[in-house]
Each structure stands twice: as structure tokens, then as C-alpha cells.
N, C-alpha and C. Protein backbone atom coordinates (compact mmCIF):
# COMPACT_ATOMS: atom_id res chain seq x y z
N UNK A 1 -108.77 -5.51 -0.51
CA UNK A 1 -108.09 -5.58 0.79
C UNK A 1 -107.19 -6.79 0.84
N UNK A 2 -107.81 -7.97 0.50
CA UNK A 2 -106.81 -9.29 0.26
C UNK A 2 -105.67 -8.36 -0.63
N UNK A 3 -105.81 -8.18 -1.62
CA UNK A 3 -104.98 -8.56 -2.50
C UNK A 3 -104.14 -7.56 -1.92
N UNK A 4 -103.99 -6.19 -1.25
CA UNK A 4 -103.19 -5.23 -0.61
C UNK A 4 -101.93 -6.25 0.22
N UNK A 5 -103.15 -7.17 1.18
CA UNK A 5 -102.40 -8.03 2.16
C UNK A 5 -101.34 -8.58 1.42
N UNK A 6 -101.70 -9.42 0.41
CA UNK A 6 -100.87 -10.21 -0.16
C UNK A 6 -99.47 -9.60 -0.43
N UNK A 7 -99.85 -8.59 -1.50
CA UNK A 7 -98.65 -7.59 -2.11
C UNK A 7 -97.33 -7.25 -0.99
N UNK A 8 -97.58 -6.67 0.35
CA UNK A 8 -97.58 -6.44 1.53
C UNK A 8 -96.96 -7.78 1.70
N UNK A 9 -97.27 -8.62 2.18
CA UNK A 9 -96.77 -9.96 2.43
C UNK A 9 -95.37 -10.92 1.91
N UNK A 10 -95.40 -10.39 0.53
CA UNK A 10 -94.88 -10.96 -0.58
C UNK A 10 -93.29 -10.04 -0.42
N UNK A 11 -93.78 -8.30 -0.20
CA UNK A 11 -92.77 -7.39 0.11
C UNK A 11 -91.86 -7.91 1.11
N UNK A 12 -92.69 -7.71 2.41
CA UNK A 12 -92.00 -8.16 3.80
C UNK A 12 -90.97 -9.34 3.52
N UNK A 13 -91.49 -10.77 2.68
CA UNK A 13 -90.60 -11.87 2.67
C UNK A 13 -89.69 -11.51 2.26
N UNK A 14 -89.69 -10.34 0.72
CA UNK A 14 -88.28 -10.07 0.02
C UNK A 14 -87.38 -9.17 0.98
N UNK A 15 -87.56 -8.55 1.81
CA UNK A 15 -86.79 -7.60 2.39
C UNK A 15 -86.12 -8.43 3.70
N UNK A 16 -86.79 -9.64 4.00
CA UNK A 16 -86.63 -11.06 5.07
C UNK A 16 -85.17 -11.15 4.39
N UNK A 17 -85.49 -11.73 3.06
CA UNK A 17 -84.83 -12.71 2.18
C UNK A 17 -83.00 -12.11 2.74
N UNK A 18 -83.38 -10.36 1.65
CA UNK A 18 -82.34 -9.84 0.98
C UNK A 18 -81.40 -9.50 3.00
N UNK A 19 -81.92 -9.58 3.79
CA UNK A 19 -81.45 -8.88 5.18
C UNK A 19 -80.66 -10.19 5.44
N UNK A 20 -80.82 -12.00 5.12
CA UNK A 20 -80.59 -13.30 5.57
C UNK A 20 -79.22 -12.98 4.89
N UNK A 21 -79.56 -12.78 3.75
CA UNK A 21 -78.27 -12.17 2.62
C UNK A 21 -77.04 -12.19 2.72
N UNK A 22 -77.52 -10.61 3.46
CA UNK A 22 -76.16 -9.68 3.84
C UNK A 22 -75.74 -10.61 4.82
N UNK A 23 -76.12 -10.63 5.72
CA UNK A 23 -75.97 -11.31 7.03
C UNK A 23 -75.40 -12.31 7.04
N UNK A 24 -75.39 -13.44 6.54
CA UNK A 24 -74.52 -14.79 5.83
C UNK A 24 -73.41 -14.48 5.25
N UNK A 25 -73.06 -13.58 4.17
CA UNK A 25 -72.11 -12.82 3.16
C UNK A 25 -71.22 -11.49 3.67
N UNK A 26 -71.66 -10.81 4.54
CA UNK A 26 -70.95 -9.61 5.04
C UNK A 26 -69.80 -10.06 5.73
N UNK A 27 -68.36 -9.29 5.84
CA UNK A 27 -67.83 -10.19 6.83
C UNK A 27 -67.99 -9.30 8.17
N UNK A 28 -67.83 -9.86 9.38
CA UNK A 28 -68.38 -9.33 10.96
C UNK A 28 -67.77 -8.18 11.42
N UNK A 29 -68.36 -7.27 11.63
CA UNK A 29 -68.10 -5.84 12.25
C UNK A 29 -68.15 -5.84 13.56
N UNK A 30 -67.06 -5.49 14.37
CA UNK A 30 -67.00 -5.94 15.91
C UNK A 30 -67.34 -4.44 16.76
N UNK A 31 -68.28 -4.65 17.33
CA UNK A 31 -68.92 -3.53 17.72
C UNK A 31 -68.49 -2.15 18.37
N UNK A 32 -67.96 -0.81 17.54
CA UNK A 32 -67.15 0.17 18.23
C UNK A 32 -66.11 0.07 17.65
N UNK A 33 -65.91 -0.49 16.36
CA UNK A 33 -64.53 -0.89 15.68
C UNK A 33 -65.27 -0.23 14.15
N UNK A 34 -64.31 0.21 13.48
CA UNK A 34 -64.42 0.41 11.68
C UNK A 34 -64.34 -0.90 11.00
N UNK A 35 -65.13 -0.80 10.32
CA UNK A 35 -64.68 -2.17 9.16
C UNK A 35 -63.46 -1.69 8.64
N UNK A 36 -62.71 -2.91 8.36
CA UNK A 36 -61.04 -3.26 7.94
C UNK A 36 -61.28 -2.79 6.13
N UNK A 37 -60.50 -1.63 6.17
CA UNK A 37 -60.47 -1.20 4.49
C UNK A 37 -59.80 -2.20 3.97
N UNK A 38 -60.39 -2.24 2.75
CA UNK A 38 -59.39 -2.92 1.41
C UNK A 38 -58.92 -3.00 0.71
N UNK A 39 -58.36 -1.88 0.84
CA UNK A 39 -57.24 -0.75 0.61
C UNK A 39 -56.03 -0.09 1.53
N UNK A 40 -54.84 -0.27 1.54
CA UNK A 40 -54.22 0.21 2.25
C UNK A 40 -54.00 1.94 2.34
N UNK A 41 -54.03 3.21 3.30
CA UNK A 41 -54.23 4.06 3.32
C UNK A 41 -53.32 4.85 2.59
N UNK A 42 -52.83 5.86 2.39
CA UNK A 42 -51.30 6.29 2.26
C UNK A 42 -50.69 6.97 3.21
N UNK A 43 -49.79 6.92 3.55
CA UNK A 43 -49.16 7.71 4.64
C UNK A 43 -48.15 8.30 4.67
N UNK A 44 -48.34 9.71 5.13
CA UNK A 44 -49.01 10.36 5.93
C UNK A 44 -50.09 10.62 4.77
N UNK A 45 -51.65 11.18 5.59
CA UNK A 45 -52.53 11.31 4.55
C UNK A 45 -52.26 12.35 3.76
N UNK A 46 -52.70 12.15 2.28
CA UNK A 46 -52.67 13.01 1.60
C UNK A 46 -51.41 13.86 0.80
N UNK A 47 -50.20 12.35 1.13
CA UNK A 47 -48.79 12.59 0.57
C UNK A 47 -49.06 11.47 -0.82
N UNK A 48 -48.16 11.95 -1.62
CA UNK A 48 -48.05 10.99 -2.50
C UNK A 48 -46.88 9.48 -1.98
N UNK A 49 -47.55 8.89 -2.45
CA UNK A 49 -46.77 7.60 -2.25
C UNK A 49 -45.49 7.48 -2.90
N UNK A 50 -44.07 7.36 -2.60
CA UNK A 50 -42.85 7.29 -3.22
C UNK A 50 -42.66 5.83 -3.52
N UNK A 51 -42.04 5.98 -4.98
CA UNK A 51 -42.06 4.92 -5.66
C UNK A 51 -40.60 5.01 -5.91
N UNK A 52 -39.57 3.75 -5.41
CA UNK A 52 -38.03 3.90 -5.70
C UNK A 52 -37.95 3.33 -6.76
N UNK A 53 -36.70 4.55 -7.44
CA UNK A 53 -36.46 4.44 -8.74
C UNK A 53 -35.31 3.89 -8.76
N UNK A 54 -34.20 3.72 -7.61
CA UNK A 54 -33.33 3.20 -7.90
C UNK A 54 -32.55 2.30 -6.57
N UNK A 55 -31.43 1.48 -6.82
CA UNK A 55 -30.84 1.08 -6.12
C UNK A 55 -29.55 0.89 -5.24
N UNK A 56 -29.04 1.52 -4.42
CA UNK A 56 -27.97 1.83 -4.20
C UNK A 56 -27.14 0.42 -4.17
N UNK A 57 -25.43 1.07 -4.67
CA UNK A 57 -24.79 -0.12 -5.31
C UNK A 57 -23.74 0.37 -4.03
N UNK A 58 -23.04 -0.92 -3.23
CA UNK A 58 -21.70 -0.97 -2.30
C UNK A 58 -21.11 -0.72 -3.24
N UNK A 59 -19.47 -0.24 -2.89
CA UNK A 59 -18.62 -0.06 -2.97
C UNK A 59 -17.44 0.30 -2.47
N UNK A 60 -16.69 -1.11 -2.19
CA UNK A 60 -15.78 -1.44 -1.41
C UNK A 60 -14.89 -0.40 -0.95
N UNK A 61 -14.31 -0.28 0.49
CA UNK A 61 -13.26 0.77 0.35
C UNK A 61 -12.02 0.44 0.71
N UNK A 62 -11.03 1.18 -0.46
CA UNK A 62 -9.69 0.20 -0.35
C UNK A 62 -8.91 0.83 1.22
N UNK A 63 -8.06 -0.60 1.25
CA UNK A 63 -7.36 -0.48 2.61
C UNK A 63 -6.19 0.09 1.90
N UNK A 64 -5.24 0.55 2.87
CA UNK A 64 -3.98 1.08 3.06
C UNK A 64 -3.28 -0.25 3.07
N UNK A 65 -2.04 -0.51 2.42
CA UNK A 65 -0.88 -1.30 2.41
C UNK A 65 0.00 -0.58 2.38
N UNK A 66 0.63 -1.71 3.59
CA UNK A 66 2.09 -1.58 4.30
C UNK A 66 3.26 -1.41 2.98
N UNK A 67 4.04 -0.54 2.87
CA UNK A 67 5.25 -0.37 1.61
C UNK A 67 6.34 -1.04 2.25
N UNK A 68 7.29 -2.38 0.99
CA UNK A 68 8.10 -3.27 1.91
C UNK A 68 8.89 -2.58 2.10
N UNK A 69 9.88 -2.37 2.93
CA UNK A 69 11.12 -2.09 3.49
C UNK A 69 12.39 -2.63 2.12
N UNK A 70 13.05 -1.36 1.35
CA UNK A 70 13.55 -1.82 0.92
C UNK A 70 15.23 -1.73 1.32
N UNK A 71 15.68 -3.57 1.92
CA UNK A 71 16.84 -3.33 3.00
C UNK A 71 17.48 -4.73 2.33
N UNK A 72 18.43 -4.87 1.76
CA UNK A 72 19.32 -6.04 1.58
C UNK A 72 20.69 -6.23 2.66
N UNK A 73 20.61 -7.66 3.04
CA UNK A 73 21.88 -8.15 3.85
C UNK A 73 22.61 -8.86 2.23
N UNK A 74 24.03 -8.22 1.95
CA UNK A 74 24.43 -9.33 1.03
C UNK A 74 25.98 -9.54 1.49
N UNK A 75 26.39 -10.69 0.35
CA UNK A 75 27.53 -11.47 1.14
C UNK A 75 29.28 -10.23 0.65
N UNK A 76 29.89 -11.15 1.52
CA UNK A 76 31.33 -10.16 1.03
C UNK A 76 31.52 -10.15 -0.10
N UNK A 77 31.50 -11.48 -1.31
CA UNK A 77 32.33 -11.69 -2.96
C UNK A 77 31.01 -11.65 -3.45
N UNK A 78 31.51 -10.85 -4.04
CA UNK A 78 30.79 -10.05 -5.60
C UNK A 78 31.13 -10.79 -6.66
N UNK A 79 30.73 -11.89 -7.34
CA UNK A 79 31.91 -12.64 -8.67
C UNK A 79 30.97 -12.51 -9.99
N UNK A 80 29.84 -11.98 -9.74
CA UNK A 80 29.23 -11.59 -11.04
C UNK A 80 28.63 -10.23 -11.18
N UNK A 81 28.57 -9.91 -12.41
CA UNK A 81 28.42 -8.87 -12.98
C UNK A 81 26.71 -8.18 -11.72
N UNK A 82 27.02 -7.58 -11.23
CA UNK A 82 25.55 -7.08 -10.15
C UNK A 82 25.29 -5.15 -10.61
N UNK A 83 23.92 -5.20 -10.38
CA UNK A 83 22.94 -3.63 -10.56
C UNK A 83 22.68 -3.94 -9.17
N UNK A 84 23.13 -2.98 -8.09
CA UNK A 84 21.72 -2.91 -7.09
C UNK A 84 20.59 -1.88 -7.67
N UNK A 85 19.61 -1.75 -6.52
CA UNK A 85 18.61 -1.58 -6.93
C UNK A 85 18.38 -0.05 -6.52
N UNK A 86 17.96 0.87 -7.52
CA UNK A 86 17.93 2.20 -6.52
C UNK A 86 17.15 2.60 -5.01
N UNK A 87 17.83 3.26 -4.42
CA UNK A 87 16.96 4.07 -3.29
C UNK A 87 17.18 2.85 -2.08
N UNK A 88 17.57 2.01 -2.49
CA UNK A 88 17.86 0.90 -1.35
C UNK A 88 19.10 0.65 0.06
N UNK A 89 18.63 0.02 0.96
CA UNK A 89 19.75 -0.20 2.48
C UNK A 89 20.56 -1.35 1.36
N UNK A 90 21.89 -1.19 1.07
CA UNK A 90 22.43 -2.89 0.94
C UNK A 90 23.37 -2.63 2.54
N UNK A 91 23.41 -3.71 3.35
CA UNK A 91 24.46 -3.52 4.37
C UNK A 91 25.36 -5.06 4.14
N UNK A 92 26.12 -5.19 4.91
CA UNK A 92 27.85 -5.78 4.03
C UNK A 92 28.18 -5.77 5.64
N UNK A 93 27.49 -6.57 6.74
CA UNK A 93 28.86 -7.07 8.02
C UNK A 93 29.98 -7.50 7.82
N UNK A 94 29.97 -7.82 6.88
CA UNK A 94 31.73 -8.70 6.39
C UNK A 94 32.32 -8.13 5.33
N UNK A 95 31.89 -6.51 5.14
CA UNK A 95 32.43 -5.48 3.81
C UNK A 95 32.40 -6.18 2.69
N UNK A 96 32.79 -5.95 1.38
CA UNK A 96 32.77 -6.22 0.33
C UNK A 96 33.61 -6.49 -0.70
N UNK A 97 34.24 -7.19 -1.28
CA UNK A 97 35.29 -7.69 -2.24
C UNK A 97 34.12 -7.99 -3.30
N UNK A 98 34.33 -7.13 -4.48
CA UNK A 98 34.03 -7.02 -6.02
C UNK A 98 35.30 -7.71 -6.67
N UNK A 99 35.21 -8.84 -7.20
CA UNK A 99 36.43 -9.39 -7.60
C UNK A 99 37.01 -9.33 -9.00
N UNK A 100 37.53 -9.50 -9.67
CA UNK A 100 38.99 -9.04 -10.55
C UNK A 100 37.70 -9.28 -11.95
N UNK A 101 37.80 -8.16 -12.76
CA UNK A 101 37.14 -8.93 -14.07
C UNK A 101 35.10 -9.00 -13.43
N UNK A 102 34.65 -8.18 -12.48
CA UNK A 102 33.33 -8.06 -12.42
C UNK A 102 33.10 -6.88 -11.95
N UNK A 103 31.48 -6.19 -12.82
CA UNK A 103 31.61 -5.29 -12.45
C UNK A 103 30.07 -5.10 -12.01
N UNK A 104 30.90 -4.19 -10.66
CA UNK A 104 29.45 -3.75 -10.16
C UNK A 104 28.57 -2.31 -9.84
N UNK A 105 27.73 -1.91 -10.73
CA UNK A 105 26.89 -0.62 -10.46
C UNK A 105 26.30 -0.17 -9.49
N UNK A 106 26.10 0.66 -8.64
CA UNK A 106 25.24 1.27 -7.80
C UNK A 106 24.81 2.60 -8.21
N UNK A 107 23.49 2.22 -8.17
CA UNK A 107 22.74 3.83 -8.52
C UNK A 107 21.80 5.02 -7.50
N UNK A 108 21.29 5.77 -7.86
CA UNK A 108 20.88 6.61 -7.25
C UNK A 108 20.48 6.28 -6.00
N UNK A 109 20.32 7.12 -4.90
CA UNK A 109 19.77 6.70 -3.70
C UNK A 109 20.28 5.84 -2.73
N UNK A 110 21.11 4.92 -2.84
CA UNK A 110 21.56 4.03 -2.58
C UNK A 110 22.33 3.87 -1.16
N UNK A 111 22.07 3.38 0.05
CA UNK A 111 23.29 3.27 1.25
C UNK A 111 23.75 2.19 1.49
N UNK A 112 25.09 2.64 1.89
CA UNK A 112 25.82 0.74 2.33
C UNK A 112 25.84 1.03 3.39
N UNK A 113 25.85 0.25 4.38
CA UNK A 113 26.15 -0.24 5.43
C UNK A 113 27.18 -1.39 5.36
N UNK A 114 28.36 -0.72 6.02
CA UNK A 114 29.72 -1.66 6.31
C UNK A 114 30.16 -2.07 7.52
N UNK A 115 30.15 -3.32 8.03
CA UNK A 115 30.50 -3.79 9.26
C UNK A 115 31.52 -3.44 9.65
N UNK A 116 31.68 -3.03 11.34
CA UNK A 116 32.90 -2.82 11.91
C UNK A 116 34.62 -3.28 11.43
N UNK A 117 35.59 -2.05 11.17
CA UNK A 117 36.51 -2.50 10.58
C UNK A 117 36.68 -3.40 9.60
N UNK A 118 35.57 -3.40 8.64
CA UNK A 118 35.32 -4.36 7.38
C UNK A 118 35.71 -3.23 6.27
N UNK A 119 36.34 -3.45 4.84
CA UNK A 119 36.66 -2.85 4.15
C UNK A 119 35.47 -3.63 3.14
N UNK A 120 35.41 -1.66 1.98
CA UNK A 120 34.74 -2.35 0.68
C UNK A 120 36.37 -2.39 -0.41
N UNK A 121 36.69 -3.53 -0.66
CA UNK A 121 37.59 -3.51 -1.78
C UNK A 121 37.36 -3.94 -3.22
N UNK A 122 37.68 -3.13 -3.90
CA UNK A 122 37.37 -3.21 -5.49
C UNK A 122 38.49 -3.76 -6.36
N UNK A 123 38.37 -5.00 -6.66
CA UNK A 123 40.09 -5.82 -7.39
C UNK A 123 39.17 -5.57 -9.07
N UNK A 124 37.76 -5.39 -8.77
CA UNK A 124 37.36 -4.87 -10.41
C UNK A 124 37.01 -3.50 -10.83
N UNK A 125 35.60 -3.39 -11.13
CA UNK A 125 35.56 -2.45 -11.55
C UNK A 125 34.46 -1.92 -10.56
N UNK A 126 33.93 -0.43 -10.26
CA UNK A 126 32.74 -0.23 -9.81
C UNK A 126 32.30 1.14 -10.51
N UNK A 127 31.27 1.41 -10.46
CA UNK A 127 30.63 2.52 -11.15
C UNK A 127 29.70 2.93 -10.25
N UNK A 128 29.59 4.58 -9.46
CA UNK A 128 28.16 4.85 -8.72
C UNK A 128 27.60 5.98 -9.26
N UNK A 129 26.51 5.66 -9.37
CA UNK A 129 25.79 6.28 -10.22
C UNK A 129 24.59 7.40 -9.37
N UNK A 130 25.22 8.23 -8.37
CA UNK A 130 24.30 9.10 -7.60
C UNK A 130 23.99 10.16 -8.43
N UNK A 131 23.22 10.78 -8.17
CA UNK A 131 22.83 12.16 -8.01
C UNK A 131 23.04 13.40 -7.34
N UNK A 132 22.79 14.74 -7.62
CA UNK A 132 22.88 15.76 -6.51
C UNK A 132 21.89 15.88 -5.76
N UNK A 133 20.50 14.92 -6.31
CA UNK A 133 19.58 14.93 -5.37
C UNK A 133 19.40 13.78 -4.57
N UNK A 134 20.00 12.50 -5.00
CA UNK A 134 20.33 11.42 -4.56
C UNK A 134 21.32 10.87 -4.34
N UNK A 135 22.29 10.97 -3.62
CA UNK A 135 23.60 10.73 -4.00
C UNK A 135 23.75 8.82 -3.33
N UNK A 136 24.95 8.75 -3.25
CA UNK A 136 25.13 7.44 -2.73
C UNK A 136 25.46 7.81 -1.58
N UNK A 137 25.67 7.11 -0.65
CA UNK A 137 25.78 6.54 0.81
C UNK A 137 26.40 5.48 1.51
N UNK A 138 27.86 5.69 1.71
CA UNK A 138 28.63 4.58 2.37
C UNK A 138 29.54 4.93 3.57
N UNK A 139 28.70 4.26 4.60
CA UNK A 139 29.07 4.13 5.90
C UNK A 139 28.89 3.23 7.06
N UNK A 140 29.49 3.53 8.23
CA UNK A 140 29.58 2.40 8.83
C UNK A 140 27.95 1.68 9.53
N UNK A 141 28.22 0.60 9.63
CA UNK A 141 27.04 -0.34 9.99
C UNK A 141 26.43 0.24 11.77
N UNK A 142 27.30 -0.16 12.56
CA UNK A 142 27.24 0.14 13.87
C UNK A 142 27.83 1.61 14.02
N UNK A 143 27.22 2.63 15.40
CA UNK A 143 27.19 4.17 15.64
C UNK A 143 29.11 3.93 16.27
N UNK A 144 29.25 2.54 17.19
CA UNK A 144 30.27 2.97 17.87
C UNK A 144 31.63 2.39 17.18
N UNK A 145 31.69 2.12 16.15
CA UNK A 145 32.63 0.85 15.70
C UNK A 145 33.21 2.06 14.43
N UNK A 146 34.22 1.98 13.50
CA UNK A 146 33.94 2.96 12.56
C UNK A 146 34.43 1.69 11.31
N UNK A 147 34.81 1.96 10.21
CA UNK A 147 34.69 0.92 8.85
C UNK A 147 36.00 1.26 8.08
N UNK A 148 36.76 0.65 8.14
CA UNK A 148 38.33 0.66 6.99
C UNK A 148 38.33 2.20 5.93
N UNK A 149 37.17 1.46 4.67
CA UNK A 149 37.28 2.62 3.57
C UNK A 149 36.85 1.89 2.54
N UNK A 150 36.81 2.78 1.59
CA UNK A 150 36.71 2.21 0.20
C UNK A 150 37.91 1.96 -0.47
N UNK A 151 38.62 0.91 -1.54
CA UNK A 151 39.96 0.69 -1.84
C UNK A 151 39.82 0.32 -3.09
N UNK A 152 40.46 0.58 -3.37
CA UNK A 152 41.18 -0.12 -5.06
C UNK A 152 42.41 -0.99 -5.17
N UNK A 153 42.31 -1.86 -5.58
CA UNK A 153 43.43 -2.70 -6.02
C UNK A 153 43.25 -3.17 -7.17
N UNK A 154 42.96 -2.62 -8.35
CA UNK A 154 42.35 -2.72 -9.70
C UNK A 154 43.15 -2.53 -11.11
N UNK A 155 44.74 -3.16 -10.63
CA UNK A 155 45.23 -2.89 -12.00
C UNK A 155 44.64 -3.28 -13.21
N UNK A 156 45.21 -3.16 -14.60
CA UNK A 156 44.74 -3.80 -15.34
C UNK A 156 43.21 -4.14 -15.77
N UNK A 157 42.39 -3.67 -14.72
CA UNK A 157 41.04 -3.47 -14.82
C UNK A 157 40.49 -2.12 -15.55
N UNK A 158 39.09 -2.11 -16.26
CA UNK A 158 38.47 -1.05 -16.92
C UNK A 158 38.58 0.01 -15.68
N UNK A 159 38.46 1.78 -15.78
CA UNK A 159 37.97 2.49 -15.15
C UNK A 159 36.99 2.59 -13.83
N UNK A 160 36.86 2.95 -12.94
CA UNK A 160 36.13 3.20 -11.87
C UNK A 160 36.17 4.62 -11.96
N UNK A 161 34.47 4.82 -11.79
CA UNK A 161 33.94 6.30 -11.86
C UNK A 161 33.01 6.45 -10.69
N UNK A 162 32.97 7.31 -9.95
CA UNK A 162 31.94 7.28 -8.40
C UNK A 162 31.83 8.87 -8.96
N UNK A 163 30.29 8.90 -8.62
CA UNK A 163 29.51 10.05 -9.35
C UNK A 163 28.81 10.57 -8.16
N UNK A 164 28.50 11.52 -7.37
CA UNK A 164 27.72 12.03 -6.10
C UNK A 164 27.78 10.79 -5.28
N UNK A 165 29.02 10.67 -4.82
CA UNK A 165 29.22 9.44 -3.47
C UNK A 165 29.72 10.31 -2.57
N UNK A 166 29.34 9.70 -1.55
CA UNK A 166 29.31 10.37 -0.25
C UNK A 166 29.76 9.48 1.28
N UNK A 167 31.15 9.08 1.20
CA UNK A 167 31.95 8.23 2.37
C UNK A 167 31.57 8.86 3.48
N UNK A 168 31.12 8.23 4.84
CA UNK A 168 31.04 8.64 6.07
C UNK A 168 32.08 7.43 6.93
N UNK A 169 32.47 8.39 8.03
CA UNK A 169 32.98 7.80 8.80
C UNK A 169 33.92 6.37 8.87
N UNK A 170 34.72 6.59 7.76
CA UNK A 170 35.24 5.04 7.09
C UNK A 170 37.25 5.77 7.58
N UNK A 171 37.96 4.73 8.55
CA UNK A 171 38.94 5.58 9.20
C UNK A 171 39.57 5.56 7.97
N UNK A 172 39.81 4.98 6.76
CA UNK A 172 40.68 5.62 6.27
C UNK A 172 39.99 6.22 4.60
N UNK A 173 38.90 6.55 4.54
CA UNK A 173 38.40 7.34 3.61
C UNK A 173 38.61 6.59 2.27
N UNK A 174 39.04 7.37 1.41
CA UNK A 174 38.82 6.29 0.19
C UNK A 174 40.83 6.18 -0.75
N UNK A 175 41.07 4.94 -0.78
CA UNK A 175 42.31 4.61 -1.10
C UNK A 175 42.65 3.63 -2.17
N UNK A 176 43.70 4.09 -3.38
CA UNK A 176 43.59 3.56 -4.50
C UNK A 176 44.87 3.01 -5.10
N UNK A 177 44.97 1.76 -4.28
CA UNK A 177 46.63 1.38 -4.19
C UNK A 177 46.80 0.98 -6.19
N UNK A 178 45.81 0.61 -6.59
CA UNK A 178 46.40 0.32 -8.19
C UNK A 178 44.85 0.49 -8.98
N UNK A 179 45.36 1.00 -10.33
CA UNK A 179 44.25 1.22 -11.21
C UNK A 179 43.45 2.56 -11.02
N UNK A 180 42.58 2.62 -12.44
CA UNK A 180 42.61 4.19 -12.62
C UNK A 180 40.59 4.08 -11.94
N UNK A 181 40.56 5.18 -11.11
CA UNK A 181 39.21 5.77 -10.74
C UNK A 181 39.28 7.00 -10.84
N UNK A 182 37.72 7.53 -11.11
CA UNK A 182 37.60 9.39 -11.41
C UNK A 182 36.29 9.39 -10.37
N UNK A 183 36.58 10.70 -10.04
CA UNK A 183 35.33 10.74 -9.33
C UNK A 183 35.07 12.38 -9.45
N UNK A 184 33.88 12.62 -9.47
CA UNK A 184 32.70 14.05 -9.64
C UNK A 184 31.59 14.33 -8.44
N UNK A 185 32.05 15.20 -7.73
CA UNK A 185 31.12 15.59 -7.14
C UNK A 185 31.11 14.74 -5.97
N UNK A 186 32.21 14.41 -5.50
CA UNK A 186 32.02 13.16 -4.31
C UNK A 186 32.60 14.00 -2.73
N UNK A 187 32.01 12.98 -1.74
CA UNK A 187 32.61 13.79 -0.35
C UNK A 187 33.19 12.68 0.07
N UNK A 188 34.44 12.93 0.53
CA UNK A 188 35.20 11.85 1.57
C UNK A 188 35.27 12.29 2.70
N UNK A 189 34.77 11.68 3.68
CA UNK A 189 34.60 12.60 5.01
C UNK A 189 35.39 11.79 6.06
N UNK A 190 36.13 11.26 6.09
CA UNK A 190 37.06 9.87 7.01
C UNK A 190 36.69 9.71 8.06
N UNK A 191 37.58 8.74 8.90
CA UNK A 191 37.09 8.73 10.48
C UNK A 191 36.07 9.98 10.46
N UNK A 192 35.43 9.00 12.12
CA UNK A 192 34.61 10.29 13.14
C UNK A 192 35.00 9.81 13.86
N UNK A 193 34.78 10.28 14.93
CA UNK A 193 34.64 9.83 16.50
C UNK A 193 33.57 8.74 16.80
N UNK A 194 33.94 8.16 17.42
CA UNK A 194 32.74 6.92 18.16
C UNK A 194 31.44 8.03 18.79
N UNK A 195 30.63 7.36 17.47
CA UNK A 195 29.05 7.96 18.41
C UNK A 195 28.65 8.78 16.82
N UNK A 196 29.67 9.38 16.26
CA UNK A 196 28.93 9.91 14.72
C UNK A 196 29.12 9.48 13.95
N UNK A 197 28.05 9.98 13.08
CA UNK A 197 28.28 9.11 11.42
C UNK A 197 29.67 9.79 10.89
């Protein structure tokens, strides 16, 4: 009977012991609450968890730029050898003198603008170089004012050739007091009236 007690006795302390245990070591369960997993769940349940495989890269998006205006103001004397530039405004308020011994090209596309009663005069050489799809373009600056003409005074000078030129509104159209010019495919259209090209 002792020795039952004892056995019994000896039990009870270990089951004391191992209960002090937990109790010291567990961490605290707040009553009506789940213990805090230690593990995070997945979500939604029972989806697989997505794992990114990659990274999306910016990429800038280009702006729109303004195209310059291509418009030249240039002076009356011409004294060196000049190319304008195709498809371009040159305008001339004070018309143009190409002088004796220089020569100057104009190519495709090209419009003058000539100031009121301002003449373009050629004492050299000129060459225009239009197209039938581009031709040249010379007329007056202002709608109400109209522009002299184109002229020659080019003795003794190389050839002048005007290739798809196209005179507007210039009162006296195109005039070739000395020296030799050819021209192909050109329109001389003289005066207009105040108000048209």
C-alpha cells in the first residue's frame, strides 16, 4: 500500500512538473481568440501562390517636334556664287540684283517673295531648277502692291536657263534687255489686279 502511495506520488509531481512547463514556455492564448499561426496562410485558400517571374521595363514615349519653318529674309546683292535651298520661302523686300560674273541656282520647290515694285535683276547668270511636280515660284511679297519682273541685263555673261518657273503677278513679267536665257516649261503670268496673286 505504501509503496502504491509513493509511485502515485512521484506520478502526480511529474505531471505538476511537465504542466509548470508548458505554462512558463507556451506563448499566451487570449481567451476566444486562435493562436497566431506560424505560417502565413495562402490566399485565397487553396490557390497556389504566384511567384513573379518577371519585371516590367518603362519605356519612354517619344514627343512630337515642332518642324522649323523653312522661310529666308535675304538681302538685294547677290556677289557670290549662292544654291538656295530646296522647297524653301526666300522673300527679297528690296528684290534682287545677282551681280555681273555670279551665279545663282534655285531648285525645286522653291518661292520668292518680291517686295512691292522691287525688281529681281540678273547682270549674271541664274539657273532654276524646278520641276513639273515642283516648280519654282516668283511673286509678289504683299496681296495689294504688285512686283516689276524678272530682268536680264546679262551681256557677255554664261547662259540663263529657268526650268518649270512660274512668274505671278510681276507688272511686267519677265524681260531680257541683254544676254542669252532659255526657258522650258515656264508660265509668265504678268500683272494682276490688286488683291490676286
Amino acid at each position: 500500500m505504501t509503496n502504491y502511495r509513493s509511485k502515485a506520488g512521484k506520478l502526480l509531481g511529474f505531471v505538476v512538473l511537465v504542466g509548470i512547463l508548458i505554462m512558463t514556455f507556451a506563448p499566451p492564448v487570449v481567451s476566444g481568440q486562435q493562436p497566431i499561426p506560424t505560417k502565413r496562410p495562402k490566399w485565397p485558400p487553396g490557390q497556389p501562390t504566384l511567384t513573379p517571374t518577371a519585371t516590367a521595363t518603362l519605356v519612354p514615349i517619344p514627343t512630337a517636334t515642332s518642324t522649323p519653318v523653312c522661310e529666308f529674309t535675304v538681302p538685294k546683292d547677290i556677289s557670290t556664287n549662292t544654291i538656295w535651298q530646296a522647297g524653301c520661302t526666300y522673300i527679297a523686300p528690296n528684290g534682287i540684283l545677282v551681280k555681273a560674273g555670279v551665279l545663282l541656282t534655285i531648285p525645286e520647290g522653291v518661292t520668292v517673295l518680291i517686295g512691292s515694285w522691287k525688281t529681281f535683276l540678273v547682270q549674271g547668270t541664274l539657273h532654276v531648277r524646278g520641276t513639273a511636280a515642283e516648280p519654282v515660284v516668283m511673286r509678289r511679297q504683299l496681296e495689294d502692291l504688285s512686283w516689276t519682273g524678272l530682268s536680264f541685263q546679262s551681256a557677255s555673261q554664261p547662259t540663263s536657263d529657268l526650268t518649270y518657273l512660274t512668274l505671278e503677278g510681276g507688272y511686267a513679267g519677265l524681260v531680257v534687255y541683254s544676254g542669252s536665257v532659255w526657258s522650258t516649261n515656264c508660265i509668265f503670268e504678268g500683272w494682276r489686279p490688286f488683291g490676286e496673286r
